[in-house]
N, C-alpha and C. Protein backbone atom coordinates (compact mmCIF):
# COMPACT_ATOMS: atom_id res chain seq x y z
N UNK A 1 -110.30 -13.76 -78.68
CA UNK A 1 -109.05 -14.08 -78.02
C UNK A 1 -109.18 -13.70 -76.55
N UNK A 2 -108.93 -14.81 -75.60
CA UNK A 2 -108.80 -14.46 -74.61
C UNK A 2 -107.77 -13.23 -73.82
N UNK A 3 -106.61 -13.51 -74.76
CA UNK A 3 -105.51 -12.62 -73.67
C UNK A 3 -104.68 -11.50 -74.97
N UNK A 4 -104.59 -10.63 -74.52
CA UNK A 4 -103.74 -9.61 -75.27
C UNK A 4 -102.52 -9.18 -75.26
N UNK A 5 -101.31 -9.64 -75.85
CA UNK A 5 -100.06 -9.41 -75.36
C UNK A 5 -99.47 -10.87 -75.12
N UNK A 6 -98.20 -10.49 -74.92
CA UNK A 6 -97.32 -11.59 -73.99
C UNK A 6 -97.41 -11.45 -72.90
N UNK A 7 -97.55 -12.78 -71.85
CA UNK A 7 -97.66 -12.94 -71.09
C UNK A 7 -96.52 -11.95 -70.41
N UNK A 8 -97.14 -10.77 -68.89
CA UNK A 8 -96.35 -10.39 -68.66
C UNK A 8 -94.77 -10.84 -68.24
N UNK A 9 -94.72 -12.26 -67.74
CA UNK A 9 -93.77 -13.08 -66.80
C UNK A 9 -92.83 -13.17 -67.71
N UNK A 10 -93.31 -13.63 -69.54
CA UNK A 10 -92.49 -14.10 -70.18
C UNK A 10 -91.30 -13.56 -70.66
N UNK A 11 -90.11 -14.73 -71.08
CA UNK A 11 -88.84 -14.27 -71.19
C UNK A 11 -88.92 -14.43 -72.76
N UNK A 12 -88.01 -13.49 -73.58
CA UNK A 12 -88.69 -13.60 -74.76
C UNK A 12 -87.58 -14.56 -75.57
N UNK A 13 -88.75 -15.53 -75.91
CA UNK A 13 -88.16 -16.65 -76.96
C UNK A 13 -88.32 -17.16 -78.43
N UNK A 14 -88.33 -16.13 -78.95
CA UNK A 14 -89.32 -15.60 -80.08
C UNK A 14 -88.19 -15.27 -80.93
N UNK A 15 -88.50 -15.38 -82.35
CA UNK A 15 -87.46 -14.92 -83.87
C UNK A 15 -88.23 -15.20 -84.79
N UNK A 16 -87.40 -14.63 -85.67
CA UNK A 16 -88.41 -14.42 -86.77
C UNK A 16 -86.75 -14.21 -88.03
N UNK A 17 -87.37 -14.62 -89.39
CA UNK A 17 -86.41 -14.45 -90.29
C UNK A 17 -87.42 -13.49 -91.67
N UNK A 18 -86.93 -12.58 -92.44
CA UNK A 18 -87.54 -12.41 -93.23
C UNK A 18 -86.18 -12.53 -94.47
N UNK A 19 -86.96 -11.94 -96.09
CA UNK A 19 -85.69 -12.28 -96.69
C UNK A 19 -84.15 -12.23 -96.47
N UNK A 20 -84.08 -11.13 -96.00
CA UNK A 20 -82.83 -11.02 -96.23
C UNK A 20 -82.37 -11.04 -94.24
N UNK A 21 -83.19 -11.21 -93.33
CA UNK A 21 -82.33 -10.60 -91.88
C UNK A 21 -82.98 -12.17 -91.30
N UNK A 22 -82.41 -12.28 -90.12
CA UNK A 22 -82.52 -12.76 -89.07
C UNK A 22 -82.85 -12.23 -87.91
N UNK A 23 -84.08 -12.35 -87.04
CA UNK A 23 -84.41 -11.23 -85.88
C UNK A 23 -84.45 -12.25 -84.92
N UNK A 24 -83.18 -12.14 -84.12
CA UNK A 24 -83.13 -13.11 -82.68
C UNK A 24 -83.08 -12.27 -81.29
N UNK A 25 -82.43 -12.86 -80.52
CA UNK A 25 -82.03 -12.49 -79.41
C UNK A 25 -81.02 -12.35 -79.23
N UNK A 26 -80.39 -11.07 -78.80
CA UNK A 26 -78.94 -10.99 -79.01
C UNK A 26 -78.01 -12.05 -77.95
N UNK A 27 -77.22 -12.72 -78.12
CA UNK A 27 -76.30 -13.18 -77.25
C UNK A 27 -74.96 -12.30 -76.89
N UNK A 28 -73.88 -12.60 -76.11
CA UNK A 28 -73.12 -12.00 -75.68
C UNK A 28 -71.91 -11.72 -77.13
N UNK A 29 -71.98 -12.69 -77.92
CA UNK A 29 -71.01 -12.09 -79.29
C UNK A 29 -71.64 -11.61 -80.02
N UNK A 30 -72.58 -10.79 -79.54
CA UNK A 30 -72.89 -9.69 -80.42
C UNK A 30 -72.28 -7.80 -79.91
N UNK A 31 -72.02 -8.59 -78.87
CA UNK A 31 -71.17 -7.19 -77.79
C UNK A 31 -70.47 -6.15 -78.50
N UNK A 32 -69.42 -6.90 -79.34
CA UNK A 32 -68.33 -5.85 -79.95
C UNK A 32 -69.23 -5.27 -81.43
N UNK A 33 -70.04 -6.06 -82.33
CA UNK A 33 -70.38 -5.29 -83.15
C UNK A 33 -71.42 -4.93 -83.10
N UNK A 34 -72.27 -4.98 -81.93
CA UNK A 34 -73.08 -3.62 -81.58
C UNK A 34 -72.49 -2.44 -81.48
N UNK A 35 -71.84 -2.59 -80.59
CA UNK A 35 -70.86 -1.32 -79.90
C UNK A 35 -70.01 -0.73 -81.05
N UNK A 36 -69.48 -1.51 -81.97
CA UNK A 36 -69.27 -0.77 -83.19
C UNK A 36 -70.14 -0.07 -84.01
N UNK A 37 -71.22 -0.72 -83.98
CA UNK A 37 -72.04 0.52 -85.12
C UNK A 37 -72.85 1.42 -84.50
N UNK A 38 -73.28 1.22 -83.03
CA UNK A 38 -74.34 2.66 -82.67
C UNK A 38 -73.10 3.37 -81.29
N UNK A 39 -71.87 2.74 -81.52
CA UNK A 39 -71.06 3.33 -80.12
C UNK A 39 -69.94 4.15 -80.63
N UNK A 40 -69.64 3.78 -82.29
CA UNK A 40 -68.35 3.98 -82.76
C UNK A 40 -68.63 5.58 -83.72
N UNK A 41 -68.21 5.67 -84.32
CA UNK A 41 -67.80 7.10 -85.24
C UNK A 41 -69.89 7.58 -85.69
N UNK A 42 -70.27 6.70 -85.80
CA UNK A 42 -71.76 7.31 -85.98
C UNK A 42 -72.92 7.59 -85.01
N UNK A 43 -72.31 7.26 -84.44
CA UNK A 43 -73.15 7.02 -82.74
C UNK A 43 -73.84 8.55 -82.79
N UNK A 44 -73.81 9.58 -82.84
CA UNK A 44 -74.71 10.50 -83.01
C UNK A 44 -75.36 10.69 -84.25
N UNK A 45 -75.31 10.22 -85.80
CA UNK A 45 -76.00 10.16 -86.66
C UNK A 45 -76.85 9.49 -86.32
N UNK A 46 -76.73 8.16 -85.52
CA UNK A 46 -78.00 7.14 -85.20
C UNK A 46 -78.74 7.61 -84.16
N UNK A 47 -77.93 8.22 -83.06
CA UNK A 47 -78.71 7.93 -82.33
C UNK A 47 -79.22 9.69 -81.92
N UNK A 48 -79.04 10.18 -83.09
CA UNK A 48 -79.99 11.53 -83.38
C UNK A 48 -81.56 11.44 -83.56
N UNK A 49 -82.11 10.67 -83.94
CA UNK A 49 -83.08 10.02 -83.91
C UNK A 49 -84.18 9.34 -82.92
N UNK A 50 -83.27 9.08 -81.82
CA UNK A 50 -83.68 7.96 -81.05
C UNK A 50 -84.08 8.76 -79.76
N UNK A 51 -84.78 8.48 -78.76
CA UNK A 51 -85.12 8.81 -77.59
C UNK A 51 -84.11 8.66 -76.68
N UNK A 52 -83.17 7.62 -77.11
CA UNK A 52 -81.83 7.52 -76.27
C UNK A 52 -80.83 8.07 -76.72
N UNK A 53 -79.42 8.28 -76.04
CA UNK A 53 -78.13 8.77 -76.67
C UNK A 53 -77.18 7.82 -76.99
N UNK A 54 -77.30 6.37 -76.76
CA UNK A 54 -76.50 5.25 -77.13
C UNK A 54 -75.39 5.25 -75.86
N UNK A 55 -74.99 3.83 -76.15
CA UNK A 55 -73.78 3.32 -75.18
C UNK A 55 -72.61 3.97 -74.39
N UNK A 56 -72.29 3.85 -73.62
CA UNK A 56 -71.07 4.80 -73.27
C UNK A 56 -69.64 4.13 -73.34
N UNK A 57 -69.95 2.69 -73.23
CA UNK A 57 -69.21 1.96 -73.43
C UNK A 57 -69.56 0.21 -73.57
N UNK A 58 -68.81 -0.43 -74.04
CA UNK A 58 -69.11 -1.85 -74.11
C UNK A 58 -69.51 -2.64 -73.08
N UNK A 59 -69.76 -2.31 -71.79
CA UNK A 59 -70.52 -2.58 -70.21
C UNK A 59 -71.98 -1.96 -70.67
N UNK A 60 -72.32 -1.04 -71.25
CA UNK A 60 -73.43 -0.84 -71.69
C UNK A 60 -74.19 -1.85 -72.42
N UNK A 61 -73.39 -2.21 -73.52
CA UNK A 61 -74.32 -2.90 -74.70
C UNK A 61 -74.50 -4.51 -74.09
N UNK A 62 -73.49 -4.83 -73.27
CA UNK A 62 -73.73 -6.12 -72.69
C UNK A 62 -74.48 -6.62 -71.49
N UNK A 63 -75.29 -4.92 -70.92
CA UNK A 63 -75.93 -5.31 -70.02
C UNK A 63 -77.38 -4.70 -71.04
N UNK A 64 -77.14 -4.38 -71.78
CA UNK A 64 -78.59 -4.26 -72.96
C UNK A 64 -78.76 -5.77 -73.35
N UNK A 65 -77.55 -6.91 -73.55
CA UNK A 65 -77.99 -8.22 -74.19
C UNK A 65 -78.40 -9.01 -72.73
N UNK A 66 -78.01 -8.75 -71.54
CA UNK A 66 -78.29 -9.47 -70.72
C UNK A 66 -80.01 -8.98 -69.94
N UNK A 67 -80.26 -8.50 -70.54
CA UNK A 67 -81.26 -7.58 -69.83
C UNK A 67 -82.53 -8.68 -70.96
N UNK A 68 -82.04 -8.36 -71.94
CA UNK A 68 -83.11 -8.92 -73.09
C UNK A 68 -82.97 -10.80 -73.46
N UNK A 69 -82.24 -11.12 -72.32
CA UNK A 69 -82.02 -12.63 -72.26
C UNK A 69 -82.82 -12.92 -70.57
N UNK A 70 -83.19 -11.64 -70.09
CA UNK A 70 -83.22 -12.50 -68.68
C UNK A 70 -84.22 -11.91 -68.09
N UNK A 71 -85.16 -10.16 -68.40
CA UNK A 71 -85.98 -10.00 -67.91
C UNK A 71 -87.00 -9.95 -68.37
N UNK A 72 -88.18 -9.96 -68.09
CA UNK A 72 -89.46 -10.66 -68.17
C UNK A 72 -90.50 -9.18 -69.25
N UNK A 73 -91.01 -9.82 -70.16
CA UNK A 73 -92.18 -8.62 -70.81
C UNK A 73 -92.25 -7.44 -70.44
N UNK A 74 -93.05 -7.39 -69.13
CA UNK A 74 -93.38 -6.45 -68.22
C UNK A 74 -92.85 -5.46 -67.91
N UNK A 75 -91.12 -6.00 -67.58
CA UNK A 75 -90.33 -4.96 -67.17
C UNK A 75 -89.63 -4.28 -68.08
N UNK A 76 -89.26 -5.29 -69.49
CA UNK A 76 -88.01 -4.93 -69.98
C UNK A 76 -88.61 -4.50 -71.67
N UNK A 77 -89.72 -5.63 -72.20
CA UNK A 77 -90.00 -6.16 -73.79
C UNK A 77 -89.59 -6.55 -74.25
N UNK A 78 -89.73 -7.12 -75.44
CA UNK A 78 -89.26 -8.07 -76.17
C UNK A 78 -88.06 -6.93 -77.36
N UNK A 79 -86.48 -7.83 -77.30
CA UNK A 79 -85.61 -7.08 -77.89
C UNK A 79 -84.82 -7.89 -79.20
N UNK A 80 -84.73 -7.44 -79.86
CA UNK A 80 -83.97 -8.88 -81.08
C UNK A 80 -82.86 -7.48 -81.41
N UNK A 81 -81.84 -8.53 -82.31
CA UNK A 81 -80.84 -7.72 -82.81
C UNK A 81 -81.54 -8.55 -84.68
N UNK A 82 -81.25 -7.38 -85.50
CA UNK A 82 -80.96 -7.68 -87.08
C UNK A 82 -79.54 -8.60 -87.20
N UNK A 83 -79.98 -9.14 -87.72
CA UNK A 83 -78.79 -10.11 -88.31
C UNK A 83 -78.76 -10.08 -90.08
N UNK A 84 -77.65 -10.40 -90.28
CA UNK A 84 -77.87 -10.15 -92.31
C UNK A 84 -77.98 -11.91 -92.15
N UNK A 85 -79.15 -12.32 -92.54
CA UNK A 85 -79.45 -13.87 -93.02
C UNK A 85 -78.56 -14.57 -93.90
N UNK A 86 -77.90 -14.10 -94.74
CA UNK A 86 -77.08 -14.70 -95.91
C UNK A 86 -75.52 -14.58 -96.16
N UNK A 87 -75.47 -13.52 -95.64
CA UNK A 87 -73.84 -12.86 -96.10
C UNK A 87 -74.05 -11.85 -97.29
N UNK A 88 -74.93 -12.00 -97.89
CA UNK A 88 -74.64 -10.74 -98.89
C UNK A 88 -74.83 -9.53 -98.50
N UNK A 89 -75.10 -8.74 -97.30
CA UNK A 89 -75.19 -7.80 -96.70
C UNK A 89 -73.46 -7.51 -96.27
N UNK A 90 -72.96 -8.29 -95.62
CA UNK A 90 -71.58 -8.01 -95.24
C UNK A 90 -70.52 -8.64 -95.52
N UNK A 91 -71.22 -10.19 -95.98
CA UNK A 91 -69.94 -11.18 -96.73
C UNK A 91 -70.37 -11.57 -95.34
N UNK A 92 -70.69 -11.76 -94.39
CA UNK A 92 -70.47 -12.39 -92.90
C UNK A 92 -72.13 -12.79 -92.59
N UNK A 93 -72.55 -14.32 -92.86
CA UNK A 93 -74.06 -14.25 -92.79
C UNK A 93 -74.14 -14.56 -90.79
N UNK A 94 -75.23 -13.97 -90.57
CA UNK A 94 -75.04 -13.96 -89.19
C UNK A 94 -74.65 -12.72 -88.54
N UNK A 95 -73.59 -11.28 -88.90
CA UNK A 95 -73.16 -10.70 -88.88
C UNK A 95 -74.33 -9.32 -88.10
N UNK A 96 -74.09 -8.73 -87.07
CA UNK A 96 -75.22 -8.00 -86.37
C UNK A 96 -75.32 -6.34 -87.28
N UNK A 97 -76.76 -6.04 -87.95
CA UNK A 97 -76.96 -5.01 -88.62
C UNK A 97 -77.34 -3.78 -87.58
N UNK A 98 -77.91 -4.43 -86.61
CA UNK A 98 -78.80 -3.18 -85.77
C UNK A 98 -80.28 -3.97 -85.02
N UNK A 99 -80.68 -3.25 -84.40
CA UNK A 99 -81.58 -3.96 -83.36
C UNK A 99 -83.01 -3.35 -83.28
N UNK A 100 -83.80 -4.24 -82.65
CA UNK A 100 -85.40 -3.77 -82.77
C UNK A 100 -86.21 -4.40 -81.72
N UNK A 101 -87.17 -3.92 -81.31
CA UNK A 101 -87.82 -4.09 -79.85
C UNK A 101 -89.33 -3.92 -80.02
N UNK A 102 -89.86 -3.97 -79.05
CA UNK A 102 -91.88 -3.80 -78.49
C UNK A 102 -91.44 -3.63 -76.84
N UNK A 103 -91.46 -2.66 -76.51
CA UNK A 103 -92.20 -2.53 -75.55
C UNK A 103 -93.88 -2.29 -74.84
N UNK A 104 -94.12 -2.61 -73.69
CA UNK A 104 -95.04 -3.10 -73.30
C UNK A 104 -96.08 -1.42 -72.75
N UNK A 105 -97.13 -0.99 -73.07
CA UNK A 105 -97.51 0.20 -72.73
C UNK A 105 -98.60 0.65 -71.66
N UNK A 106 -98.60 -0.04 -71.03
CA UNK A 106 -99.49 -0.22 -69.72
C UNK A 106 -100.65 -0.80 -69.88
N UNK A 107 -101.10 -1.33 -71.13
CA UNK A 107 -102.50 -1.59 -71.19
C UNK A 107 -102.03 -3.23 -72.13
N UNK A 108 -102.44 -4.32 -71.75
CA UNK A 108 -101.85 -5.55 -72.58
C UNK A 108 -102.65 -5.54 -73.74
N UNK A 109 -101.78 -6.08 -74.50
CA UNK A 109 -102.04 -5.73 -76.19
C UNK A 109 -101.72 -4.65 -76.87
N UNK A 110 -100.91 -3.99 -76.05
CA UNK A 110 -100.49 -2.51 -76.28
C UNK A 110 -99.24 -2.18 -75.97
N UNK A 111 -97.97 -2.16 -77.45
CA UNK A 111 -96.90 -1.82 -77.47
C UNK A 111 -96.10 -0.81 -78.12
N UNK A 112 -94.79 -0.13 -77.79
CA UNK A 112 -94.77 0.50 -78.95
C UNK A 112 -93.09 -0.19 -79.77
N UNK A 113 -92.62 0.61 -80.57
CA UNK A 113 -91.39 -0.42 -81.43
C UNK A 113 -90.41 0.65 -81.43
N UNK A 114 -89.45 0.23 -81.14
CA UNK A 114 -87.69 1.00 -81.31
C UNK A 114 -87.12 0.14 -82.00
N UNK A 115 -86.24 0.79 -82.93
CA UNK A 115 -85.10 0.16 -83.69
C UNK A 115 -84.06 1.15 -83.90
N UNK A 116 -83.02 0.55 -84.75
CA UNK A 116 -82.12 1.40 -84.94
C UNK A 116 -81.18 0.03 -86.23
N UNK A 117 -80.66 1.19 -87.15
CA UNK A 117 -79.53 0.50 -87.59
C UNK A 117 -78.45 0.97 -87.82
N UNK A 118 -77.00 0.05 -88.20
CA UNK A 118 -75.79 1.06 -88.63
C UNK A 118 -75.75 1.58 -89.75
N UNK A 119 -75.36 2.63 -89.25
CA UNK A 119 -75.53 3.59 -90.80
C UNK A 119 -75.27 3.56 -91.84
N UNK A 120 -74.32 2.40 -92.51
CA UNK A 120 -73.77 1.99 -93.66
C UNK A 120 -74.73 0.83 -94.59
N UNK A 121 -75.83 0.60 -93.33
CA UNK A 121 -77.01 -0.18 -94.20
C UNK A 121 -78.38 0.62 -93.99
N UNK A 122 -77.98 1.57 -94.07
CA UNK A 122 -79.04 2.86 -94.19
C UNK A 122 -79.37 2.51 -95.97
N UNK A 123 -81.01 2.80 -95.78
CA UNK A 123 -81.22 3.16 -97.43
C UNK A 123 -81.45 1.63 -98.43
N UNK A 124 -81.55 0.82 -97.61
CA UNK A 124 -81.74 -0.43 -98.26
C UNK A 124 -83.10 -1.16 -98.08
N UNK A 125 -83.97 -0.63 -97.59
CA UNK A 125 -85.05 -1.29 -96.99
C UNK A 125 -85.26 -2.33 -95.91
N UNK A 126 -83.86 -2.30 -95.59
CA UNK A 126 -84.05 -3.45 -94.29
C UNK A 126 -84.49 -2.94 -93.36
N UNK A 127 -84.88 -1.99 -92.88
CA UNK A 127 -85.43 -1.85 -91.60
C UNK A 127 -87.28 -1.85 -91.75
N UNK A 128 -87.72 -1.32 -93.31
CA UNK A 128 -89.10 -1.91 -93.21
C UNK A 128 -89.59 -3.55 -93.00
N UNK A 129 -88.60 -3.87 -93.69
CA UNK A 129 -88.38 -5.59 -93.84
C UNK A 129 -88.43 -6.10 -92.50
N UNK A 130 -87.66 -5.66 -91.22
CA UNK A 130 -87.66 -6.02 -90.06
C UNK A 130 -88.78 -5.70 -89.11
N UNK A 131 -89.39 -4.42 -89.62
CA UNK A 131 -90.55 -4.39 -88.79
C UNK A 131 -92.10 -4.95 -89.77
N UNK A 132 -91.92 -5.04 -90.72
CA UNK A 132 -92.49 -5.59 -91.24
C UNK A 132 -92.88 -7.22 -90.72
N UNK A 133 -92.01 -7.84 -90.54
CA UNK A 133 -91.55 -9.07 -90.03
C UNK A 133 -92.35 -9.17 -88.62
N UNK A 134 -91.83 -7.95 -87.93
CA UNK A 134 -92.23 -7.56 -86.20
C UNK A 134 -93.87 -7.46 -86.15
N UNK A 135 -94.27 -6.92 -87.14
CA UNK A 135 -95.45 -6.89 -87.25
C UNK A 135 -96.31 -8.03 -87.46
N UNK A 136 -95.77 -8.96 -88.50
CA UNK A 136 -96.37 -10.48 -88.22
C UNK A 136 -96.45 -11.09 -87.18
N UNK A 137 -95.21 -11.28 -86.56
CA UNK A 137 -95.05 -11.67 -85.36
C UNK A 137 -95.88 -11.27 -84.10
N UNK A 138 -96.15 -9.89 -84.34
CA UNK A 138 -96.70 -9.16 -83.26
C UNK A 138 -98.39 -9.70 -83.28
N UNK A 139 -98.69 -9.78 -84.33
CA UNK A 139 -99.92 -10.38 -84.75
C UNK A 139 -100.36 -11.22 -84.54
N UNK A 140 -99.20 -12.28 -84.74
CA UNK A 140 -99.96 -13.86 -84.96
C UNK A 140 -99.42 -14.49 -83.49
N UNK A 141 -98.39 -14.37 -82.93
CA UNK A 141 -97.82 -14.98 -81.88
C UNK A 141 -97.72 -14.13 -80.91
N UNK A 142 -97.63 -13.06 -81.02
CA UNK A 142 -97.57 -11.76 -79.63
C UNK A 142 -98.77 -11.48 -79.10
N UNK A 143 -99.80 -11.32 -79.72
CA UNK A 143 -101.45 -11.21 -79.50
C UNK A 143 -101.38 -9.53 -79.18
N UNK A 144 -100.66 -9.13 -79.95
CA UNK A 144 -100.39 -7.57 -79.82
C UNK A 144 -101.84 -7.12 -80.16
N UNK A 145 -102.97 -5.75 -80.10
CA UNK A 145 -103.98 -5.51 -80.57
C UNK A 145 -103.52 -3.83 -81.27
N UNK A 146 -102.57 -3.53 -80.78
CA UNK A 146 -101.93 -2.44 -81.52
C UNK A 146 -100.37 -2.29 -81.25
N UNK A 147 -99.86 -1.51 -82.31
CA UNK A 147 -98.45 -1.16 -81.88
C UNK A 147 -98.58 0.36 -82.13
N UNK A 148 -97.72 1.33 -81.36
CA UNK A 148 -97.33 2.72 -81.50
C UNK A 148 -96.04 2.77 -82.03
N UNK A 149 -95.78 3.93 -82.60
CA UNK A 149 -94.32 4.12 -82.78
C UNK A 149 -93.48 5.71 -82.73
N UNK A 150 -93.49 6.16 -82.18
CA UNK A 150 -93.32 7.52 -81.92
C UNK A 150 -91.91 7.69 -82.22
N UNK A 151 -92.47 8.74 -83.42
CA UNK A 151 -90.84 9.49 -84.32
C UNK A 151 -90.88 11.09 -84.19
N UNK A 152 -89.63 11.20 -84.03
CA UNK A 152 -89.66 12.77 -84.11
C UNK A 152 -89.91 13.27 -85.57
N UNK A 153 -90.69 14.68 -85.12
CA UNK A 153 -91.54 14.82 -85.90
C UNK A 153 -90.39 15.34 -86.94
N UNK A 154 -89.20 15.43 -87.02
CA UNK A 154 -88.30 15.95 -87.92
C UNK A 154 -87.31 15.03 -88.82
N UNK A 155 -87.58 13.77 -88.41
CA UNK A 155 -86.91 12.45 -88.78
C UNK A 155 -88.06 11.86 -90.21
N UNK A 156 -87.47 12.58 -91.02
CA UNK A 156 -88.88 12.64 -92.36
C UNK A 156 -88.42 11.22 -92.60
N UNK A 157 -87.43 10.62 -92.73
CA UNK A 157 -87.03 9.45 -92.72
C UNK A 157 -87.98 7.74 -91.75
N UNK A 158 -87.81 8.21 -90.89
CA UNK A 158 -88.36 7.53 -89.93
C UNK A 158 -90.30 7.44 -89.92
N UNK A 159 -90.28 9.03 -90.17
CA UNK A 159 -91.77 9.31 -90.39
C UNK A 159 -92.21 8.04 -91.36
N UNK A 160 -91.48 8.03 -92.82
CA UNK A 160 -92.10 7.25 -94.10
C UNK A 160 -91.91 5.90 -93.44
N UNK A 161 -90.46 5.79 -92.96
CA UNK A 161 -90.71 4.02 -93.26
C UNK A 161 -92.09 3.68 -92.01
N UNK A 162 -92.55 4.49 -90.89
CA UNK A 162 -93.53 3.62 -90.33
C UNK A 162 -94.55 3.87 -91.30
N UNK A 163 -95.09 4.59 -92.08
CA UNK A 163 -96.24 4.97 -92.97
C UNK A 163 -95.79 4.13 -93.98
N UNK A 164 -94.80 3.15 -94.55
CA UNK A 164 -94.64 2.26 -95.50
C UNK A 164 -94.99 0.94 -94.63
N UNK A 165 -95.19 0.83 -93.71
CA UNK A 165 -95.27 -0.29 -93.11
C UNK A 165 -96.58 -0.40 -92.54
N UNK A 166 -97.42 0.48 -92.84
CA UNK A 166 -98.74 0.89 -92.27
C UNK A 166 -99.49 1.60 -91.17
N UNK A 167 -98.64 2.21 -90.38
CA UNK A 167 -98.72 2.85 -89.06
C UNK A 167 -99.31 4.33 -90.00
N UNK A 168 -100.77 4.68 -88.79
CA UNK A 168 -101.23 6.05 -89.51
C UNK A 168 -100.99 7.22 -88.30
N UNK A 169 -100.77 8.28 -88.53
CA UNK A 169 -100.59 8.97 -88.09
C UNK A 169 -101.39 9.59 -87.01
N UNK A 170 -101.42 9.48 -85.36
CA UNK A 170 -102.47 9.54 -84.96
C UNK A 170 -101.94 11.20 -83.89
N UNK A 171 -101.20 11.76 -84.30
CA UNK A 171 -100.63 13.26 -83.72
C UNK A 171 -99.77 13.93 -83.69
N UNK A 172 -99.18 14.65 -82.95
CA UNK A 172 -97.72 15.21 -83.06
C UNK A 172 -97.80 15.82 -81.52
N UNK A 173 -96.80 15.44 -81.00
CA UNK A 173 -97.15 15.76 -79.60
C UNK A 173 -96.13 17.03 -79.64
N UNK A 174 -96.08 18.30 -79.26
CA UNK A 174 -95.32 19.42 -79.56
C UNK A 174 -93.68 19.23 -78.10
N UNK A 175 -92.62 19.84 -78.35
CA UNK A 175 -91.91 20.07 -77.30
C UNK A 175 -92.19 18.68 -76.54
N UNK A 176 -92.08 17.79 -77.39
CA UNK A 176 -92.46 16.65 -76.13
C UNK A 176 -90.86 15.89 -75.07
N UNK A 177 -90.08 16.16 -76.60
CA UNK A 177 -88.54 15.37 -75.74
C UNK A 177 -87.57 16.12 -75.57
N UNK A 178 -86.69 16.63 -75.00
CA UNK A 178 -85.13 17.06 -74.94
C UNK A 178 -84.48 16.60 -75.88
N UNK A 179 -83.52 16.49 -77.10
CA UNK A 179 -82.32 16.15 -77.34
C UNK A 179 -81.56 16.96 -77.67
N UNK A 180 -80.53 16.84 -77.50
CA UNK A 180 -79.17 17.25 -77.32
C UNK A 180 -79.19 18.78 -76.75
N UNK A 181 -80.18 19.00 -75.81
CA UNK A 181 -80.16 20.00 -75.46
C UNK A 181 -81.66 21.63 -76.45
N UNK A 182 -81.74 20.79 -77.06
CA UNK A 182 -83.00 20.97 -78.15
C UNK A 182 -84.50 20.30 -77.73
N UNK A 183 -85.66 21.32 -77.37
CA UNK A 183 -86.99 20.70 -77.48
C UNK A 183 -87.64 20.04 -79.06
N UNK A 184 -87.85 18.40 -79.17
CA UNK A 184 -88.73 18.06 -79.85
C UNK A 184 -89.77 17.76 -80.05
N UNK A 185 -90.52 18.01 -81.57
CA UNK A 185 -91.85 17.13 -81.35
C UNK A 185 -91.66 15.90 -81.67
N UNK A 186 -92.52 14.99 -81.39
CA UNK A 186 -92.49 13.86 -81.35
C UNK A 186 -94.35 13.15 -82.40
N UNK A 187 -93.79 12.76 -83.64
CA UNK A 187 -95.20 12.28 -84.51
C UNK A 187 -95.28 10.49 -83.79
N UNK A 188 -96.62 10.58 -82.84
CA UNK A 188 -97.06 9.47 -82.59
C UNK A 188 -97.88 9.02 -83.88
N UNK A 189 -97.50 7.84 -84.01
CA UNK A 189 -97.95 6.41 -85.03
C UNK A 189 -98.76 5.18 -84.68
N UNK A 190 -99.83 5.06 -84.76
CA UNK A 190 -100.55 4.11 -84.51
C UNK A 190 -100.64 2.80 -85.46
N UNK A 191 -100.55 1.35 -85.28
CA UNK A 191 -101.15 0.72 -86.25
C UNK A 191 -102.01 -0.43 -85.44
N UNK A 192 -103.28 -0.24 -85.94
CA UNK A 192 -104.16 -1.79 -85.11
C UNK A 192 -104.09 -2.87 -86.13
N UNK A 193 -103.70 -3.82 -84.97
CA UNK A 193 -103.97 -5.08 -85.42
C UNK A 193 -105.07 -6.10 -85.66
């Protein structure tokens, strides 16, 4: 293969469906029920986890969808929101579950993956399903040559589903992040493609 990665320039136009989700690009009516599930009453269960602290308000999440409609690989990566494919997830097919990404890691062919979902579809396997999915994609059409995924090392949760999805364990970086005022470690995850 000549080239590794997405082209840095590119705007990402890319989806993917697996059984049960839809992985697009978020548009602007996805605003309010983003902001409901990582902004509203759980917003620190989710985003206890995450390298970020979540939205501050609904100007947030809509410059997160405009960002992932308009800037280029390089700067921003490639961002999809979960969608429930059918309706049997919420009765609402189409309906936004939570979101998932690749960013780009200085070296092309080299990304790592964030997601997140609302907490009431915690525990169902959709989020291996989605990166599972990400991972094809990343493969066959991204020209990805690896993905990382870096979980705190205390998120035993997070730890399994990348080790169910095939990512091996390539460290634990000690005191690596701040949250909430707390030093974490952080278990970096490798998987080659």
């Amino acid at each position: 293969m000549d080239r590794y990665g997405p082209d840095p320039d590119a705007l990402n136009t890319y989806g993917f469906s697996t059984e049960r989700l839809t992985i697009e690009v978020p548009d602007t009516g996805d605003v309010d029920q983003l902001y409901r599930l990582i902004g509203g009453d759980d917003r620190r269960a989710i985003c206890s986890t995450l390298g970020w602290d979540g939205p501050d308000d609904r100007s947030d999440v809509e410059q997160w969808i405009q960002q992932c409609r308009t800037e280029p690989y390089e700067q921003w990566g490639f961002h999809w929101v979960a969608r429930d494919r059918t309706g049997d997830l919420t009765g609402t097919a189409g309906k936004a579950l939570g979101a998932i990404g690749t960013r780009p890691l200085g070296v092309p062919g080299r990304a790592d993956v964030g997601y997140w979902l609302g907490r009431q579809y915690w525990r169902r396997g959709l989020m291996s399903e989605a990166l599972a999915g990400l991972i094809e994609l990343g493969s066959a059409e991204l020209a990805y040559a690896k993905l990382e995924a870096v979980v705190f090392a205390n998120n035993e949760a997070g730890r399994r589903l990348a080790e169910h999805v095939g990512f091996e364990l390539e460290g634990v970086i000690r005191r690596a992040f701040r949250k909430y005022g707390d030093w974490v470690d952080q278990a970096l995850y490798g998987l080659v493609l």
